[in-house]
N, C-alpha and C. Protein backbone atom coordinates (compact mmCIF):
# COMPACT_ATOMS: atom_id res chain seq x y z
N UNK A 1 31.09 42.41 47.87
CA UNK A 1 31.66 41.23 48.43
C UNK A 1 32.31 40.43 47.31
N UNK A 2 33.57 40.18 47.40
CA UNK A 2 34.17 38.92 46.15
C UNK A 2 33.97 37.50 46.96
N UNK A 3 33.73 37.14 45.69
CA UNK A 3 33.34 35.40 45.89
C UNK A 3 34.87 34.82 46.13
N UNK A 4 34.85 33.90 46.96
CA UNK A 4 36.21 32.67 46.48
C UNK A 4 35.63 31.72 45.83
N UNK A 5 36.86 31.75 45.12
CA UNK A 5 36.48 30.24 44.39
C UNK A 5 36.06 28.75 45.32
N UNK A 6 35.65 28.08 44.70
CA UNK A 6 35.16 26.85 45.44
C UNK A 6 36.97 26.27 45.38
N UNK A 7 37.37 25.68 44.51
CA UNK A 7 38.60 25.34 44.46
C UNK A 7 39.26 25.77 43.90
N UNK A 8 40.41 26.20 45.22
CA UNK A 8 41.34 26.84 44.86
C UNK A 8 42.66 26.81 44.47
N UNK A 9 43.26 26.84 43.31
CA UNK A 9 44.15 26.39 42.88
C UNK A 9 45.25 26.18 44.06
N UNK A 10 45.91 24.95 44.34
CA UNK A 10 47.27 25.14 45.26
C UNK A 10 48.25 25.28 44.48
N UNK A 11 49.36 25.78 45.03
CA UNK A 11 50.94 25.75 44.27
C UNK A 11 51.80 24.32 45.17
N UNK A 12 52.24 23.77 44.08
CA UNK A 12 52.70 22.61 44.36
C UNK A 12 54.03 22.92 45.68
N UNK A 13 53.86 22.86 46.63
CA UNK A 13 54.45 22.84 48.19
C UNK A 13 56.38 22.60 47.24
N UNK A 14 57.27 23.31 47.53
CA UNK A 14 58.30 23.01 47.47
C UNK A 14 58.96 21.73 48.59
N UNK A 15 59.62 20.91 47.81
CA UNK A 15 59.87 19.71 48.31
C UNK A 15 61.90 20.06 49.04
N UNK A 16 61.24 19.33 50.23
CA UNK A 16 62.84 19.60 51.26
C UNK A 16 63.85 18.88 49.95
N UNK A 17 64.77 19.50 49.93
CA UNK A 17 66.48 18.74 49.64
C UNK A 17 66.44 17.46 50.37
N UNK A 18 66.58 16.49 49.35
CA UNK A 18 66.88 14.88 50.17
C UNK A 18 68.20 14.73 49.55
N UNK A 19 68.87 14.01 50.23
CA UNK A 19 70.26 13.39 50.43
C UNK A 19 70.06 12.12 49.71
N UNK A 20 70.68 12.12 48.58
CA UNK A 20 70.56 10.53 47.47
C UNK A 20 71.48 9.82 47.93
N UNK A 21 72.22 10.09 48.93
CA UNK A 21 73.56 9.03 49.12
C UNK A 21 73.10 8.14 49.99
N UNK A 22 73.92 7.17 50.10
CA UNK A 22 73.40 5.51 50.61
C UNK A 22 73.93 6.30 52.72
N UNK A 23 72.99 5.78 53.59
CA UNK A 23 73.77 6.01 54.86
C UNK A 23 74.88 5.80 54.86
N UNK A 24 76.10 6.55 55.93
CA UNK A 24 77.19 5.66 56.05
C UNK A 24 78.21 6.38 54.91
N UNK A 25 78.34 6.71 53.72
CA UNK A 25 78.97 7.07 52.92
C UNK A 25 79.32 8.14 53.16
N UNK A 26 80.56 8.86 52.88
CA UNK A 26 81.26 10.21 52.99
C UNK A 26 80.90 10.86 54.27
N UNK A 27 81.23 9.57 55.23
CA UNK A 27 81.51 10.53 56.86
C UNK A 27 82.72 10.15 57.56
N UNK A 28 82.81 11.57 58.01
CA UNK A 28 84.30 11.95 58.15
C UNK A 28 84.58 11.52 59.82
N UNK A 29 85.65 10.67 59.51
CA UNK A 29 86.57 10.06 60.88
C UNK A 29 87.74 10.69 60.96
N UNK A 30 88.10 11.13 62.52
CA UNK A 30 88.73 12.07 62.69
C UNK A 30 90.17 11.12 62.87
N UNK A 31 91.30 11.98 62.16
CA UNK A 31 92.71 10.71 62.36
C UNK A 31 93.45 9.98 63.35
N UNK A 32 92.54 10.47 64.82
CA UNK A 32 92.88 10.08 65.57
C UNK A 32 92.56 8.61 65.91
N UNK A 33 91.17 8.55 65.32
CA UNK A 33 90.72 7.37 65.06
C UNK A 33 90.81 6.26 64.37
N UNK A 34 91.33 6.81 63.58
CA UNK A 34 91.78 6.12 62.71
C UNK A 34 93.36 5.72 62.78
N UNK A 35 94.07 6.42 63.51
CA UNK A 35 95.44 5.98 63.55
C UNK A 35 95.35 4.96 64.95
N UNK A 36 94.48 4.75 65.86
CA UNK A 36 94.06 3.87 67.04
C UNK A 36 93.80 2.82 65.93
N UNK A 37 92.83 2.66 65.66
CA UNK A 37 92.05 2.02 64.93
C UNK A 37 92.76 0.91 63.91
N UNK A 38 93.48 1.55 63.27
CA UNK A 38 94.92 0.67 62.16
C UNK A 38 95.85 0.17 63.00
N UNK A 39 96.31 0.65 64.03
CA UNK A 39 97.57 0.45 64.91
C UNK A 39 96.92 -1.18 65.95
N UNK A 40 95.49 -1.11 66.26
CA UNK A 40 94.89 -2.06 67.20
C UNK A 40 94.53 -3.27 65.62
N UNK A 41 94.57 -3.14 64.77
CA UNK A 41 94.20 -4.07 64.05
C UNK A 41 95.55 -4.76 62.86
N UNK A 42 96.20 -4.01 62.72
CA UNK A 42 96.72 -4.24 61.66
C UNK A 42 98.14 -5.21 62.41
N UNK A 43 98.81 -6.21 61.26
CA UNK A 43 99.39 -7.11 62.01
C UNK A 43 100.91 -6.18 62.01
N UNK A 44 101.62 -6.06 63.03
CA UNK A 44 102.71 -5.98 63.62
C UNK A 44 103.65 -6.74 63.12
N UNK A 45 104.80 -6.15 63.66
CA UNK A 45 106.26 -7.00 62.47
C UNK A 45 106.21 -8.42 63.19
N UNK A 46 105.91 -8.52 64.70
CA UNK A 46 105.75 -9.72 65.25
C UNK A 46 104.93 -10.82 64.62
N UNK A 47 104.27 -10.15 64.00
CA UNK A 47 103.41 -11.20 62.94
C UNK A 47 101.72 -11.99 63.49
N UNK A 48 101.61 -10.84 64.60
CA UNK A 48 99.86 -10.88 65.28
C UNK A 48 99.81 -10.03 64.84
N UNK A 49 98.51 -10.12 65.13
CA UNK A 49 97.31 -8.74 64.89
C UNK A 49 96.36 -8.22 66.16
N UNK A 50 95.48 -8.03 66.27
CA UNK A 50 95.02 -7.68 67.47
C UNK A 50 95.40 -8.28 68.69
N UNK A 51 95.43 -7.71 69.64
CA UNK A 51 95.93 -8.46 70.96
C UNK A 51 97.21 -9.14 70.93
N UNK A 52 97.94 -9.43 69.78
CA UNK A 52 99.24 -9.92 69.75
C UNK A 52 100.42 -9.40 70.70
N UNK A 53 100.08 -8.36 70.71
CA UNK A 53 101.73 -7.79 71.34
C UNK A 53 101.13 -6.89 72.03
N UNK A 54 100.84 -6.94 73.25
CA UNK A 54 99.95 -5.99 74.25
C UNK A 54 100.90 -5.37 74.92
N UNK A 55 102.24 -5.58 75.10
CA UNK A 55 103.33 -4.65 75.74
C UNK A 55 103.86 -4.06 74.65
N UNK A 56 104.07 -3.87 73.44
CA UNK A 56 104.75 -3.41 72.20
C UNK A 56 103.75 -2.33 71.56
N UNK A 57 103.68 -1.22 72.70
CA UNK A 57 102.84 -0.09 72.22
C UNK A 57 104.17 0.80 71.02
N UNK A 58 103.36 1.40 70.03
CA UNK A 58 103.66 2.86 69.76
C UNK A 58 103.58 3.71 70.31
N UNK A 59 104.27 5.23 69.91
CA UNK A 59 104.40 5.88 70.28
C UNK A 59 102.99 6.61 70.59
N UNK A 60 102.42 6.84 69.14
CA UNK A 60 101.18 7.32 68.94
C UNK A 60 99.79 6.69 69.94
N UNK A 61 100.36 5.61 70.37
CA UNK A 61 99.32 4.46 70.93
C UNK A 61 99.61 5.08 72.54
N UNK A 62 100.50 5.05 72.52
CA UNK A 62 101.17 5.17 74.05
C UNK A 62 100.33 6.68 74.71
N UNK A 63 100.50 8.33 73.76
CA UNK A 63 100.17 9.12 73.72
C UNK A 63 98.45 9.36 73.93
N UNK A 64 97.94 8.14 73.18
CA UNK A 64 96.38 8.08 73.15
C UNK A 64 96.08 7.85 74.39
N UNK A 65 96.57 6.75 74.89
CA UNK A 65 96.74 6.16 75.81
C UNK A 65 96.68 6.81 77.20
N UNK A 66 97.21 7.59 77.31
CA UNK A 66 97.86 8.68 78.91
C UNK A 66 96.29 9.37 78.29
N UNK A 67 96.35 9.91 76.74
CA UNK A 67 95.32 10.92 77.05
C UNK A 67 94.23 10.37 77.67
N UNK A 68 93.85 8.87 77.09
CA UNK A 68 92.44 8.34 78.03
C UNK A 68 92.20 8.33 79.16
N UNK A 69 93.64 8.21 79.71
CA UNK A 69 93.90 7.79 81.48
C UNK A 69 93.55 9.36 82.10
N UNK A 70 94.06 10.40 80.87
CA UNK A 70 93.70 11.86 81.92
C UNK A 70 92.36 12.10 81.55
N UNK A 71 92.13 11.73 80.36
CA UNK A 71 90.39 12.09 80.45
C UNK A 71 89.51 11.35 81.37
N UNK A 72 89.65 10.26 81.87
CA UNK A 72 89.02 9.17 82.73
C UNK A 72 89.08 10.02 84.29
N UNK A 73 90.17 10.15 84.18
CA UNK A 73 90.79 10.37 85.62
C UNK A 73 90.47 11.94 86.18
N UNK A 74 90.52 12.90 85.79
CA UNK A 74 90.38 14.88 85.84
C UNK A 74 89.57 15.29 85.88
N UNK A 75 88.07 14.44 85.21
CA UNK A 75 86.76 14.96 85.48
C UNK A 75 86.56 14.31 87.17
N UNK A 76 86.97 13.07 87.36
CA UNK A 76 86.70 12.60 88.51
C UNK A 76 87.16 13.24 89.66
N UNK A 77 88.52 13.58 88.96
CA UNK A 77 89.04 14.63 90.31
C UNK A 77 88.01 15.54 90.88
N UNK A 78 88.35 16.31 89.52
CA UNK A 78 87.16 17.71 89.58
C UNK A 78 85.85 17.82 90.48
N UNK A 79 85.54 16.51 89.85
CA UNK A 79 83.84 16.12 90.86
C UNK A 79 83.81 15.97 91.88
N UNK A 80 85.27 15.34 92.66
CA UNK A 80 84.88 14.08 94.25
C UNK A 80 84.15 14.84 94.98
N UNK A 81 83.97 14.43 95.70
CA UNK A 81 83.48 15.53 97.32
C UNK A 81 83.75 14.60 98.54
N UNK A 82 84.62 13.26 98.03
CA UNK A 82 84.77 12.25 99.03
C UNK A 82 86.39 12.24 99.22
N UNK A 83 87.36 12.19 100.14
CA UNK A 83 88.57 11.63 100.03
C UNK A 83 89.22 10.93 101.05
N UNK A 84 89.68 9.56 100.56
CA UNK A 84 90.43 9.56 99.02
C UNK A 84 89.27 9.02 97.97
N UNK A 85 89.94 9.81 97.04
CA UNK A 85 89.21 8.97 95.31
C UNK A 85 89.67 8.10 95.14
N UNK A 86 88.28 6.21 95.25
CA UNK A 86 88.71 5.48 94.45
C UNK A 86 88.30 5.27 93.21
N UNK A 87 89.18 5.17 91.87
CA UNK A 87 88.92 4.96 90.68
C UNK A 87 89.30 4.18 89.92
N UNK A 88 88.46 3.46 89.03
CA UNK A 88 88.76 2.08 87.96
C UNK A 88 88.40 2.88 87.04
N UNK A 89 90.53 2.67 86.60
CA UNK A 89 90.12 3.14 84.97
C UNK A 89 90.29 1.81 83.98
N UNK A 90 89.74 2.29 82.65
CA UNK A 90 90.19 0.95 81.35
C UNK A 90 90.81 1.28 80.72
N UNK A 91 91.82 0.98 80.00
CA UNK A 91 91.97 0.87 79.32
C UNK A 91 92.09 0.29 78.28
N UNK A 92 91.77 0.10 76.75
CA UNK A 92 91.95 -1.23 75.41
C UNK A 92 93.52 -1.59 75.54
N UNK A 93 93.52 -3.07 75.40
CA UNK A 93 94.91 -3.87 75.63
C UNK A 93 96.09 -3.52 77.00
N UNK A 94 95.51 -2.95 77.39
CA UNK A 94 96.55 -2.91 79.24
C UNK A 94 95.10 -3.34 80.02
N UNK A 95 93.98 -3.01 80.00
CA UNK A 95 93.33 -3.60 81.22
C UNK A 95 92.55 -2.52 82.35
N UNK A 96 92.59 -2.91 83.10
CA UNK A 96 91.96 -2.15 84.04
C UNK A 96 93.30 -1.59 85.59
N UNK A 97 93.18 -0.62 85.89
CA UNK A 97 94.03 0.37 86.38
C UNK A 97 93.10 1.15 87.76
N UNK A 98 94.17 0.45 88.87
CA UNK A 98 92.90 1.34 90.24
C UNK A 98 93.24 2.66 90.20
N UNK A 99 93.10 3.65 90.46
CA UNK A 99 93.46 5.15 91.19
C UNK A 99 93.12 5.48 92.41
N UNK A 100 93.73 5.70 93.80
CA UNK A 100 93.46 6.00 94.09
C UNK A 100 94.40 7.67 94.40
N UNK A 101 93.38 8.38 95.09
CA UNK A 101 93.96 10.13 94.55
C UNK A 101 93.54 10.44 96.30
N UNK A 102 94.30 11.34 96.53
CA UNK A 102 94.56 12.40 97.67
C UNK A 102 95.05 13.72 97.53
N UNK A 103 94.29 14.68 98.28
CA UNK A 103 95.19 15.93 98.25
C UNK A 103 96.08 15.97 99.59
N UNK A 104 97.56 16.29 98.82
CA UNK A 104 98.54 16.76 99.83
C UNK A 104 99.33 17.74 99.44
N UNK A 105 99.32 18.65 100.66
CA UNK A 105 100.48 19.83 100.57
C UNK A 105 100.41 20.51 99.22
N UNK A 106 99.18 21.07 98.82
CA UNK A 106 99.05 21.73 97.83
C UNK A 106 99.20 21.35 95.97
N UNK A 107 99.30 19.62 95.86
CA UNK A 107 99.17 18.59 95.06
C UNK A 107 98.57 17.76 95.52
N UNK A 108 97.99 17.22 93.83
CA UNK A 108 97.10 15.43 93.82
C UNK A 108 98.22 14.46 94.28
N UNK A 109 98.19 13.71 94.93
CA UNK A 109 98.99 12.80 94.84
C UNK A 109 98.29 11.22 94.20
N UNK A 110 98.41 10.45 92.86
CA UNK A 110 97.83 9.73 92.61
C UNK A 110 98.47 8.58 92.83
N UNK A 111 97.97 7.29 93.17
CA UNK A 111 98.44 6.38 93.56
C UNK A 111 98.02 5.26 92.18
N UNK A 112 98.99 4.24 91.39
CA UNK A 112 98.07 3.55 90.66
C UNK A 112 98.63 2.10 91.03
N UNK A 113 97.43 1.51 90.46
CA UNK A 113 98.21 -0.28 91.04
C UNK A 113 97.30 -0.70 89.00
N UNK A 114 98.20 -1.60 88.84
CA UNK A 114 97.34 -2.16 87.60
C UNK A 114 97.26 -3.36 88.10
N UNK A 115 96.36 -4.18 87.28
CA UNK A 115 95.96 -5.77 87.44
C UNK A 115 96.55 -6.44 86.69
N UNK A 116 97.06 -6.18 85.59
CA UNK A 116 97.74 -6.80 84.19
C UNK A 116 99.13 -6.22 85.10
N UNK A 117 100.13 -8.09 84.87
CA UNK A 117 101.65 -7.68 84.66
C UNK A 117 102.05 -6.98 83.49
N UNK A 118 101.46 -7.11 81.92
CA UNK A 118 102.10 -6.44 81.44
C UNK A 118 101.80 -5.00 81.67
N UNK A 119 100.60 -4.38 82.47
CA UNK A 119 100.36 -3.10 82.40
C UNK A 119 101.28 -2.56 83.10
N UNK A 120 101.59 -3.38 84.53
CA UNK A 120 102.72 -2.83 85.59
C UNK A 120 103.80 -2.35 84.72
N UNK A 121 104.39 -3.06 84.04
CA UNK A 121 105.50 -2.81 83.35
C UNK A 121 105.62 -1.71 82.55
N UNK A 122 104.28 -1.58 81.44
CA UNK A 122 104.06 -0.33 80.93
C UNK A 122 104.25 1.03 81.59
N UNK A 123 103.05 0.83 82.93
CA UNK A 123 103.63 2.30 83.51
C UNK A 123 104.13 2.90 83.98
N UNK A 124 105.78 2.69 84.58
CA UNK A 124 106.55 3.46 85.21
C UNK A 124 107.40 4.37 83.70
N UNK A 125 107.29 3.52 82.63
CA UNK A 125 107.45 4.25 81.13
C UNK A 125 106.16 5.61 80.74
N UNK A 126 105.70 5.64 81.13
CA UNK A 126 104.73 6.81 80.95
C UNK A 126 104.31 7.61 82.15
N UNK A 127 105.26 7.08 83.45
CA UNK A 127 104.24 7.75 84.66
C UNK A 127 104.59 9.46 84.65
N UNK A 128 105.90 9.60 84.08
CA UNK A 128 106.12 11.24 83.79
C UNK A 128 104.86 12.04 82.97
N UNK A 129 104.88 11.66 81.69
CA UNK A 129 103.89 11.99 80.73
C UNK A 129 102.72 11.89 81.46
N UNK A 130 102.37 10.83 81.91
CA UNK A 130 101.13 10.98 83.05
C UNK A 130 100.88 12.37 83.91
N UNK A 131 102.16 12.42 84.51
CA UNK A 131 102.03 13.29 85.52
C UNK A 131 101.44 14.29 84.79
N UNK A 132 102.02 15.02 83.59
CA UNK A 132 102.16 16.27 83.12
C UNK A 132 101.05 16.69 82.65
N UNK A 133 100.40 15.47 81.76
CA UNK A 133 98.31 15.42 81.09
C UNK A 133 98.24 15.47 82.43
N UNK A 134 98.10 15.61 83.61
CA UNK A 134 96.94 15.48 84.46
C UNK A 134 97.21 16.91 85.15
N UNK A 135 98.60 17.41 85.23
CA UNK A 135 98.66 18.87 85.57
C UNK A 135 98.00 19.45 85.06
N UNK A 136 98.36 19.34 83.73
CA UNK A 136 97.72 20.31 82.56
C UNK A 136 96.22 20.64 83.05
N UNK A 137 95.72 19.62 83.05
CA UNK A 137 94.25 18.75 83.00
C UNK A 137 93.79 20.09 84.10
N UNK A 138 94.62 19.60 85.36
CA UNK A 138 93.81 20.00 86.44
C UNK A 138 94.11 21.30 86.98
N UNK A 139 95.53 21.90 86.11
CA UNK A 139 95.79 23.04 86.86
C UNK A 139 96.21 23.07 87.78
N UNK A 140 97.34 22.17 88.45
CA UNK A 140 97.81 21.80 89.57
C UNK A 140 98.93 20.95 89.82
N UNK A 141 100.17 21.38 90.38
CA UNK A 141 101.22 19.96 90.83
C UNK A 141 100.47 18.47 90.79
N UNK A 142 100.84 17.30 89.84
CA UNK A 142 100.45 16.12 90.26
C UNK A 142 101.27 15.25 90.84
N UNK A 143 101.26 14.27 91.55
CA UNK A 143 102.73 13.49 91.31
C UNK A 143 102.03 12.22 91.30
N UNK A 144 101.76 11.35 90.16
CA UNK A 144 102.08 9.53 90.68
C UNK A 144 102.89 8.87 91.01
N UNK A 145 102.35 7.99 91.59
CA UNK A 145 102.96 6.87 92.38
C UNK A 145 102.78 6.01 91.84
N UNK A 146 103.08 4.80 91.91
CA UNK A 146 102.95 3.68 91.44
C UNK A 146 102.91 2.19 91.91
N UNK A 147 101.61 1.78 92.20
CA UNK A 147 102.14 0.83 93.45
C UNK A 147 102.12 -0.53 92.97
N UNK A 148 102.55 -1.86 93.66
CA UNK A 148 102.82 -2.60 93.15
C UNK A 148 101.54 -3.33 93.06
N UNK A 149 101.87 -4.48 91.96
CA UNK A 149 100.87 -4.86 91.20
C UNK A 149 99.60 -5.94 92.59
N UNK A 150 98.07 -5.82 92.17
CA UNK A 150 97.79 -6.36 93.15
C UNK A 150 97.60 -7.35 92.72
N UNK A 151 97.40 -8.44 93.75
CA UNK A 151 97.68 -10.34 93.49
C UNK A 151 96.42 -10.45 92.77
N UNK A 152 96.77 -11.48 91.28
CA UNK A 152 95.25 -12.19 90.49
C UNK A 152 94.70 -13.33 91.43
């Protein structure tokens, strides 16, 4: 029979890899965010800065923009099981945006009303581009509409 020792030597446990950097440091923001992000803050030739010029989108802004409205809007499609779809979308600096959606004749037909005059104005300038993110989106003829603005 071999004895064990009473105490037995341990080997000092290898210690996990720790991270010496302060939280927060060297994390990566994607440029999309960052080009929102500079464009919503930084002052404009108009000479505001945030919220200053809420009809005086960019291009890049404009683009973000539709994409939010089809990401908001395509999962909801996807989901309904009720029709018609009513939907409140947001958007930063236009506001809030109703949808309502129907299927006809083998297309969505989307209907939008905004609450903001300046949003009305904005979207008959993007309702094409609209249309096309939400085809894409859904795999399907879309067509919006655009209805007039409802009373504040």
């Amino acid at each position: 029979m071999t004895q064990v020792p009473v105490n037995k030597p341990e080997r000092p446990r290898p210690r996990e890899p720790r991270d010496e950097r302060e939280p927060g440091t060297g994390a990566f923001v994607p440029v999309e965010q960052r080009l929102l992000f500079t464009q919503l803050f930084t002052r404009d030739r108009e000479g505001g800065g945030y919220g200053s010029s809420r009809t005086a989108l960019t291009a890049p802004t404009e683009a973000l923009m539709i994409e939010a409205m089809t990401e908001q809007l395509a999962p909801r499609i996807q989901a309904a099981a009720q029709w018609p779809l009513q939907a409140m979308l947001y958007l930063p600096r236009l506001g809030r945006i109703t949808a309502s959606v129907r299927r006809e004749q083998g297309a969505w037909n989307v209907e939008l009303t905004a609450e903001e005059t300046h949003t009305a104005r904005w979207l008959p300038g993007v309702r094409q581009r609209l249309e096309d993110g939400l085809a894409g989106a859904l795999a399907q003829p879309v067509h919006v509409h655009l209805a007039h603005m409802a009373p504040a």
